[in-house]
Protein backbone atom coordinates (compact mmCIF):
# COMPACT_ATOMS: atom_id res chain seq x y z
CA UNK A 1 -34.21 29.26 -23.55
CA UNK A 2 -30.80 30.22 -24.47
CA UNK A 3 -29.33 30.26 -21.10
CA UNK A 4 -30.81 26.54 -20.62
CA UNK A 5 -29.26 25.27 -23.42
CA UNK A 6 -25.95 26.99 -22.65
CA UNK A 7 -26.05 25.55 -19.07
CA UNK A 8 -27.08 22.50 -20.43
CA UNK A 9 -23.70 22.37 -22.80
CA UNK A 10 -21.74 23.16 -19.48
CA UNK A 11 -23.30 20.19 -17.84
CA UNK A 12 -22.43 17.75 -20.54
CA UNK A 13 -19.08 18.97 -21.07
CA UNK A 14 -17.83 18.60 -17.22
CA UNK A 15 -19.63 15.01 -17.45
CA UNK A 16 -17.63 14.03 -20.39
CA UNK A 17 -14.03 15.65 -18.63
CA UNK A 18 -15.18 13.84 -15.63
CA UNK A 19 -15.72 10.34 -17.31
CA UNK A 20 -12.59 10.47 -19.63
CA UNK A 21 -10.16 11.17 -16.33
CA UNK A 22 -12.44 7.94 -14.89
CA UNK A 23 -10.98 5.89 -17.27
CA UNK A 24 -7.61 6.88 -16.84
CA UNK A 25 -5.71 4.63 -14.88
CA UNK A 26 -2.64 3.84 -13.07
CA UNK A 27 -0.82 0.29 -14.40
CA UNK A 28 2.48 -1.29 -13.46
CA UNK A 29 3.99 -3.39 -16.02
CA UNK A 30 7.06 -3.81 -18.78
CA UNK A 31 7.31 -2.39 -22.51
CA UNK A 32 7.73 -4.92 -24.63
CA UNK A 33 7.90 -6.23 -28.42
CA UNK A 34 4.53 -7.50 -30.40
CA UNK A 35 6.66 -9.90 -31.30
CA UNK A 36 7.50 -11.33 -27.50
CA UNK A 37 5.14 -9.93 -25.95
CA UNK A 38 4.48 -11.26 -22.02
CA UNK A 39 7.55 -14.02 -22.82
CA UNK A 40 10.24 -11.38 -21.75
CA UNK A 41 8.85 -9.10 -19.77
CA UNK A 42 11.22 -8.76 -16.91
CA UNK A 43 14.14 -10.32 -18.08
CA UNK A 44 14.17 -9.47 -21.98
CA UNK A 45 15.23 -5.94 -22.30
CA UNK A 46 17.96 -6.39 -24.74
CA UNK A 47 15.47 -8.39 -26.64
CA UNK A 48 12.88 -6.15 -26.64
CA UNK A 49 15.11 -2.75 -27.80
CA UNK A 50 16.43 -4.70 -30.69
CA UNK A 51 12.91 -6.03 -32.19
CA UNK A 52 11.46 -2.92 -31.32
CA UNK A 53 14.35 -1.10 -33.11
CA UNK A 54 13.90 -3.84 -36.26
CA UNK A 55 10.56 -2.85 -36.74
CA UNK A 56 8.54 -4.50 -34.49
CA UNK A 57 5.73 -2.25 -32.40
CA UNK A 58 6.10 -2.04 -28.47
CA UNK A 59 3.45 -3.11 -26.91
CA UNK A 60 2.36 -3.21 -22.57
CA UNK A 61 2.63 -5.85 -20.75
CA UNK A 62 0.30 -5.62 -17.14
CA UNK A 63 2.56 -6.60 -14.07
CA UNK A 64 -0.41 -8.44 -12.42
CA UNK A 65 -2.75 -9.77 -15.26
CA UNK A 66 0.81 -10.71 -18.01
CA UNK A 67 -2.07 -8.76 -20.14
CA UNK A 68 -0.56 -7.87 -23.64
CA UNK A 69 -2.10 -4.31 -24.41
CA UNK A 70 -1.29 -2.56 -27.75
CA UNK A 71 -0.15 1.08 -27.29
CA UNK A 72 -2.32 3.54 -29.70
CA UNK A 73 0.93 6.08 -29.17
CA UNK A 74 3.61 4.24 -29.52
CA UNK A 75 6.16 7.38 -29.20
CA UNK A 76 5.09 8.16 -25.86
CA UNK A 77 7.41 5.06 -24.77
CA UNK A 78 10.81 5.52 -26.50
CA UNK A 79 13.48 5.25 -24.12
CA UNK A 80 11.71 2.33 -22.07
CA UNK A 81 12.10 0.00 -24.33
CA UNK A 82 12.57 -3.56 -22.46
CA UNK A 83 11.66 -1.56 -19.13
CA UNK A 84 9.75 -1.83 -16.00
CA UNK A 85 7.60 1.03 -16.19
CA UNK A 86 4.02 2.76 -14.21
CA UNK A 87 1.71 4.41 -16.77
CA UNK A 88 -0.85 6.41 -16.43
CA UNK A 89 -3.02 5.33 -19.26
CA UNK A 90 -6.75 5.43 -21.20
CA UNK A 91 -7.98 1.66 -21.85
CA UNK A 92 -9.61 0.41 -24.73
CA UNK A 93 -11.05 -3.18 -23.18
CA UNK A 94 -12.68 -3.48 -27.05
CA UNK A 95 -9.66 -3.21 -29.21
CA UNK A 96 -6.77 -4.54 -26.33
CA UNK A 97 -4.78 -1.10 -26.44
CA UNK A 98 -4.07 1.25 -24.17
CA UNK A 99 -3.32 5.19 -24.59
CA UNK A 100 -0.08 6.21 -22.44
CA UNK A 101 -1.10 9.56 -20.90
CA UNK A 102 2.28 9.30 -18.72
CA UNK A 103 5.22 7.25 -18.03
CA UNK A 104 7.86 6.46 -15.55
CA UNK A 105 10.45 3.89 -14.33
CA UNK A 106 8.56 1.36 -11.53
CA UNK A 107 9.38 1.69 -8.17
């Protein structure tokens, strides 16, 4: 009995690893102000850094879909403020938000 219910707890756990890396995805797109948002992605760096800087959260903006996603940590962006940036991120469809497992500068 024990050893089912231990092997049971190992099957459940590599199910949940293996559906939180499905979620994890791979987004082009610009850090922006939740002020702005999708208005100056692209072109409104210096915008961005400042509101940012004033107070205002960043936020993602999607490349393809001009999607404005919240960022649930916002410190994993500082230093791309106003940039062009690929994340590797967690969605949250429900709340609009995205978790930012890794960032870089876009290609």
């Amino acid at each position: 009995m024990k050893r089912t219910v231990a092997m049971l707890a190992v099957v459940v756990c590599f199910a949940w690893i293996a559906a939180r890396a499905a979620d994890s995805t791979s987004i082009n797109g610009w850090i922006s102000d939740s002020m702005c948002g999708a208005k100056h992605a692209g072109s409104g760096a210096a915008c961005a850094k400042k509101c940012i800087e004033g107070g205002m959260s960043p936020v993602f903006v999607d490349e393809a879909k001009k999607a404005v996603w919240k960022i649930d940590n916002p410190d994993a962006v500082k230093g791309f403020y106003g940039d062009h940036v690929t994340i590797q991120a967690t969605t949250d469809t429900d709340n609009k938000s995205v978790h930012i497992d890794s960032i870089a500068a876009a290609k």
